[in-house]
C-alpha atoms as a PDB file:
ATOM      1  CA  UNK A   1     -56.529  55.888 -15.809  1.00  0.00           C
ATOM      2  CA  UNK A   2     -55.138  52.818 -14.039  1.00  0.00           C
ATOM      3  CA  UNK A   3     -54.470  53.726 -10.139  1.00  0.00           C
ATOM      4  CA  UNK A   4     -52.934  51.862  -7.793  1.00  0.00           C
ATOM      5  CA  UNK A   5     -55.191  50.712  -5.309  1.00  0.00           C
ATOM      6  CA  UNK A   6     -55.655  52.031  -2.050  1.00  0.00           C
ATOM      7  CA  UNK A   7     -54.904  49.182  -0.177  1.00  0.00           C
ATOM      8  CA  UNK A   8     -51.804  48.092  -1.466  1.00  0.00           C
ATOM      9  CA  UNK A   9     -50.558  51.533  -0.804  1.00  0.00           C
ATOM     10  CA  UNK A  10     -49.123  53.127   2.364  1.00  0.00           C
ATOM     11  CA  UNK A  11     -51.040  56.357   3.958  1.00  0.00           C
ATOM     12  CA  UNK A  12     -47.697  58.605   2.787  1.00  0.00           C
ATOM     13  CA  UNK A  13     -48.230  57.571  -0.710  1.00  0.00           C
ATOM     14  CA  UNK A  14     -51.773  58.188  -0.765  1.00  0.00           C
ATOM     15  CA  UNK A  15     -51.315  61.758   0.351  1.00  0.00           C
ATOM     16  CA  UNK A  16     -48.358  62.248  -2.245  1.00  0.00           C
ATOM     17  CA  UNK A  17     -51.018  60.621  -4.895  1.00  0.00           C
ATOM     18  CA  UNK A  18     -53.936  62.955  -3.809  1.00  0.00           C
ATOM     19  CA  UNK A  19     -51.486  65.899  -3.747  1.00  0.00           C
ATOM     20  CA  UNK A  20     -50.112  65.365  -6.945  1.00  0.00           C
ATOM     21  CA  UNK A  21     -53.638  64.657  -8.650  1.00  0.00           C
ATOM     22  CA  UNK A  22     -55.281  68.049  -6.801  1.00  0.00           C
ATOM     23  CA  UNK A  23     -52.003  70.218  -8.347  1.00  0.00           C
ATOM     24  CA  UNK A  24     -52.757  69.137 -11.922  1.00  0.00           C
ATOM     25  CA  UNK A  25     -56.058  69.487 -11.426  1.00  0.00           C
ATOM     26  CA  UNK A  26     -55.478  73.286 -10.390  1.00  0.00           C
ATOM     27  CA  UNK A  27     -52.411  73.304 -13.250  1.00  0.00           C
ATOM     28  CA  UNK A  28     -56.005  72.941 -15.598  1.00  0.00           C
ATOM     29  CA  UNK A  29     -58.161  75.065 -13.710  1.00  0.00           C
ATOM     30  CA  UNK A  30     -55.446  77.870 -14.349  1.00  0.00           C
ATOM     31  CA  UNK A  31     -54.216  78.946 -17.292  1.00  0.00           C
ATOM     32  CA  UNK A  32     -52.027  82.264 -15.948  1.00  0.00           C
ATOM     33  CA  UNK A  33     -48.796  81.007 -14.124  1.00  0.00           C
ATOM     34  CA  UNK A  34     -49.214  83.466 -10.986  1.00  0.00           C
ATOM     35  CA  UNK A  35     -52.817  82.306 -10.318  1.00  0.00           C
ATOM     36  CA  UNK A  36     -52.181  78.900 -10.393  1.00  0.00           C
ATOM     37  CA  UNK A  37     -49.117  79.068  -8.309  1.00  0.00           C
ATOM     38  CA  UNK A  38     -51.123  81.111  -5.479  1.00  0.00           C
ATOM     39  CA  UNK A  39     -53.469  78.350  -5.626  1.00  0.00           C
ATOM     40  CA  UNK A  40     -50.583  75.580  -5.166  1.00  0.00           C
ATOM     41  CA  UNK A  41     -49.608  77.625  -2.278  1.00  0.00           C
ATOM     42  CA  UNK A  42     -53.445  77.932  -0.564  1.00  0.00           C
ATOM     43  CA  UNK A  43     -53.623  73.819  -1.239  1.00  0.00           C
ATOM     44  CA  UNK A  44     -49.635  73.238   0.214  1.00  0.00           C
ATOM     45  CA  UNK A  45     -50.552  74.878   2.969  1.00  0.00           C
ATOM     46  CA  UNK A  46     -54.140  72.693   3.702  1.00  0.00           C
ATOM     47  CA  UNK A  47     -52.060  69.773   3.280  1.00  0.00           C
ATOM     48  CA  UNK A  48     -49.347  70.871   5.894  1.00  0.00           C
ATOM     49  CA  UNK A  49     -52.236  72.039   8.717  1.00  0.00           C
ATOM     50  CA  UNK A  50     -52.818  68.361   8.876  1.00  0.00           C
ATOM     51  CA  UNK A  51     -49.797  66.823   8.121  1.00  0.00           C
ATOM     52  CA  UNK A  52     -49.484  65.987  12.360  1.00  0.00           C
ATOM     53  CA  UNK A  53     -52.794  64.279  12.694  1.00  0.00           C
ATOM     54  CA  UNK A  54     -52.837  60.738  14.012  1.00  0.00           C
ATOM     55  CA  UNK A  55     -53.540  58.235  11.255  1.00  0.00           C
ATOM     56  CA  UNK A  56     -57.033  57.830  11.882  1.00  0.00           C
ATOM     57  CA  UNK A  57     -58.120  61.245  11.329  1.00  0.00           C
ATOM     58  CA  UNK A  58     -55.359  60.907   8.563  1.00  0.00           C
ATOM     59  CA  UNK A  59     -57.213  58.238   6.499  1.00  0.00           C
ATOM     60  CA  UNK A  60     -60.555  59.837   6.766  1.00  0.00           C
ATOM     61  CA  UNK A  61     -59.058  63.379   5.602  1.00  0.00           C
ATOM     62  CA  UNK A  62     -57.460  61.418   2.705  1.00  0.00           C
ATOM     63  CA  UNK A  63     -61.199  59.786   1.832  1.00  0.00           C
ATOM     64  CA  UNK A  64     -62.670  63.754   2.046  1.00  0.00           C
ATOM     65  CA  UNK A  65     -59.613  64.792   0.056  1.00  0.00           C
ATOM     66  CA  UNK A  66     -60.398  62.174  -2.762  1.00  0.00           C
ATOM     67  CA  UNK A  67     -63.999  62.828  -3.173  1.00  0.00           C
ATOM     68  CA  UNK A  68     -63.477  66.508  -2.798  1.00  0.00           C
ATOM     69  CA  UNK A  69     -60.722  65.952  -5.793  1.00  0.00           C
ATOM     70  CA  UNK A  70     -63.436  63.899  -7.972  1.00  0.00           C
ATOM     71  CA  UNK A  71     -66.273  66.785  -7.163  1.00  0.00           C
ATOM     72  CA  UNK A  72     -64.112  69.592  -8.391  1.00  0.00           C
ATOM     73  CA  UNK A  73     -61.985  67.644 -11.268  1.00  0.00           C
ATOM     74  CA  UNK A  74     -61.973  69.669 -14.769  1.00  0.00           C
ATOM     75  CA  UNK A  75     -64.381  68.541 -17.469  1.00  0.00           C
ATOM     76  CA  UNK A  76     -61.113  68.755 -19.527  1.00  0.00           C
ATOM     77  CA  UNK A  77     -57.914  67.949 -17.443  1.00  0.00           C
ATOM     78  CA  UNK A  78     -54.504  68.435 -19.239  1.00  0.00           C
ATOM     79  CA  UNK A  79     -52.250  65.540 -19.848  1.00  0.00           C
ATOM     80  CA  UNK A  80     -49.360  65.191 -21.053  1.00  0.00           C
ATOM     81  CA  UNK A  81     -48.525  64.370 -24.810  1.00  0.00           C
ATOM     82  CA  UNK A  82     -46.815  60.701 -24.469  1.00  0.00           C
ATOM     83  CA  UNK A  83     -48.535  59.482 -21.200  1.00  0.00           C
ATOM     84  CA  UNK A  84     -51.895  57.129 -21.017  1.00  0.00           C
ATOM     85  CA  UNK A  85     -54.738  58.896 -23.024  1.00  0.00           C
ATOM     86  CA  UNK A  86     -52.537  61.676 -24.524  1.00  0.00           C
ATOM     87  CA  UNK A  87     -52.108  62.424 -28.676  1.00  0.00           C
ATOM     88  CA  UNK A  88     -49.280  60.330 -29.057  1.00  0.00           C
ATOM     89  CA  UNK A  89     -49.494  57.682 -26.634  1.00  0.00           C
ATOM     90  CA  UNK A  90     -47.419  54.443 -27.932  1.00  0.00           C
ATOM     91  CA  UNK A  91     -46.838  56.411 -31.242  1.00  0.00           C
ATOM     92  CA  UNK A  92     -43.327  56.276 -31.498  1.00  0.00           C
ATOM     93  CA  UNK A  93     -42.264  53.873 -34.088  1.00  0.00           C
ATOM     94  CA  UNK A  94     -39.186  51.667 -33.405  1.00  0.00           C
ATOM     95  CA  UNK A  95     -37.872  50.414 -36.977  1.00  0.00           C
ATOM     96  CA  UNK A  96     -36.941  46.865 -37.546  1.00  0.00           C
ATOM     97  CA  UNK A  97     -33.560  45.869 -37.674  1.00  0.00           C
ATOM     98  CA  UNK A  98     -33.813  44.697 -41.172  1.00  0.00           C
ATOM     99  CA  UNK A  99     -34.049  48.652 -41.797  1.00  0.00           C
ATOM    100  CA  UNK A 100     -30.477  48.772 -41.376  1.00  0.00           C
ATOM    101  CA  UNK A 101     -29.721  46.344 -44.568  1.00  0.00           C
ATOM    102  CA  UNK A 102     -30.868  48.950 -46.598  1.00  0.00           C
ATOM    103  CA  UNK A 103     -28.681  51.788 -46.046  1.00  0.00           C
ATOM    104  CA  UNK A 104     -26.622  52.651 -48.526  1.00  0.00           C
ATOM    105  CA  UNK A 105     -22.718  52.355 -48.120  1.00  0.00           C
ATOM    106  CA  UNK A 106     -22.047  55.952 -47.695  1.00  0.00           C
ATOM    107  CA  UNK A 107     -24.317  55.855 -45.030  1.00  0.00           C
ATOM    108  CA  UNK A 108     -22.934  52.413 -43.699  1.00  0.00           C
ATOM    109  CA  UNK A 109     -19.280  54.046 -43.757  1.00  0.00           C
ATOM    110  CA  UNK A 110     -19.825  56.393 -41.183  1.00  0.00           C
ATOM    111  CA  UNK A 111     -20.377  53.783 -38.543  1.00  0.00           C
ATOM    112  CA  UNK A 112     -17.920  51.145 -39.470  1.00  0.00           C
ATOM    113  CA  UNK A 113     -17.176  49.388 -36.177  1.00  0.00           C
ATOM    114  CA  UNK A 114     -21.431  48.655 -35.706  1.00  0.00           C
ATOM    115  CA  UNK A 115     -22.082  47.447 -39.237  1.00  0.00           C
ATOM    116  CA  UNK A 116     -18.981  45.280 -38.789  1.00  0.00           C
ATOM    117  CA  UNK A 117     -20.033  43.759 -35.317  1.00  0.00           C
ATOM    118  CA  UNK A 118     -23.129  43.271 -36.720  1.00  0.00           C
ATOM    119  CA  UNK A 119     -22.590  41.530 -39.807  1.00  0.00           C
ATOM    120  CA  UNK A 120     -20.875  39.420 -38.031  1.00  0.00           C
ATOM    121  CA  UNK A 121     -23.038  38.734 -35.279  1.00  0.00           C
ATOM    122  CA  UNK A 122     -25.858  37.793 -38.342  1.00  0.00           C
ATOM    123  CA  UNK A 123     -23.652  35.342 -38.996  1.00  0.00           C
ATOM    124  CA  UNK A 124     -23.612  33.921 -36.401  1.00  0.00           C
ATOM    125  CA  UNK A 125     -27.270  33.827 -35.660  1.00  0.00           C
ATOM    126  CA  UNK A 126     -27.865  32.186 -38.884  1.00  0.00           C
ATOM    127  CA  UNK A 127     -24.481  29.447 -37.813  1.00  0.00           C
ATOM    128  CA  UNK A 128     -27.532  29.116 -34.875  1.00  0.00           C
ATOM    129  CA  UNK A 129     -30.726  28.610 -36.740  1.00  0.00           C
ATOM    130  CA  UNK A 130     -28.741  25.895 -38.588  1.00  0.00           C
ATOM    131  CA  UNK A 131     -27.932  24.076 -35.381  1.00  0.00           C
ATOM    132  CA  UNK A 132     -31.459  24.616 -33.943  1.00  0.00           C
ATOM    133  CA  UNK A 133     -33.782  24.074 -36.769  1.00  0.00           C
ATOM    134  CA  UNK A 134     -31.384  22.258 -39.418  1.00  0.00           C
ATOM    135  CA  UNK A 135     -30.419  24.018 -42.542  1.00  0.00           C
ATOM    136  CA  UNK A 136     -33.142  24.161 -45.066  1.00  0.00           C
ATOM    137  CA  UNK A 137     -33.341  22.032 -47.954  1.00  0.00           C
ATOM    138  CA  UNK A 138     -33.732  24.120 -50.790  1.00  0.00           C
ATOM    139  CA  UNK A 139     -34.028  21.063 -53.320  1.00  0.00           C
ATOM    140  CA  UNK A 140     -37.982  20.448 -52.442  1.00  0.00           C
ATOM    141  CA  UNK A 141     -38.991  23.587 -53.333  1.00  0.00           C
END
């Protein structure tokens, strides 16, 4: 998973980042909704006890927070269906355009004002390939 790196980021992102990471990480340690959320509490309230530090103690609480994260991650953290290293990551097909020539009329009918716009808008992409690229001679062929 692609992170941003630590120094390009400010100290308040950092501790939203760990924070974030450490409650999925619990989110896959427990299953039952109670648990986990008494666990999300116990790990607010860590956070909060040092939320007044000065920023040197700050950055080296961060460091322990980060390797503590890594030592206790999951062997089989939960993530989410679409995003990176999910099931269906970049699975969702987008049809081509040219899909659309083969509706049938009935189905065409329904949306009169787009087919319209877009025939004619065809047209005139094709008016353009003309003027760009010449039109064709179909006589050598």
């Amino acid at each position: 998973m692609a992170q941003v790196p630590l120094a390009a980021c400010s100290h308040k992102r950092q501790v939203c980042s760990l924070y974030k990471r450490a409650l999925r990480n619990l989110e896959a340690w427990y299953d039952r909704r109670p648990e986990y959320r008494y666990q999300a509490v116990l790990l607010r309230a860590r956070f909060d006890q040092n939320r007044c530090k000065d920023i040197g103690e700050g950055v080296s609480l961060v460091a322990c927070g980060e390797k503590e994260l890594f030592e206790t991650k999951h062997y089989q953290p939960r993530c989410f269906t679409n995003s990176i290293g999910g099931i269906a990551f970049e699975r969702e097909v987008v049809p081509p355009d040219w899909m659309l020539d083969y509706w049938h009329p009935l189905e065409k009918a329904q949306y009169p004002e787009y087919f319209a716009k877009r025939e004619q808008r065809k047209k005139e992409y094709v008016t353009w390939w003309e003027k760009q690229y010449c039109k064709p001679n179909l006589q050598d062929h």
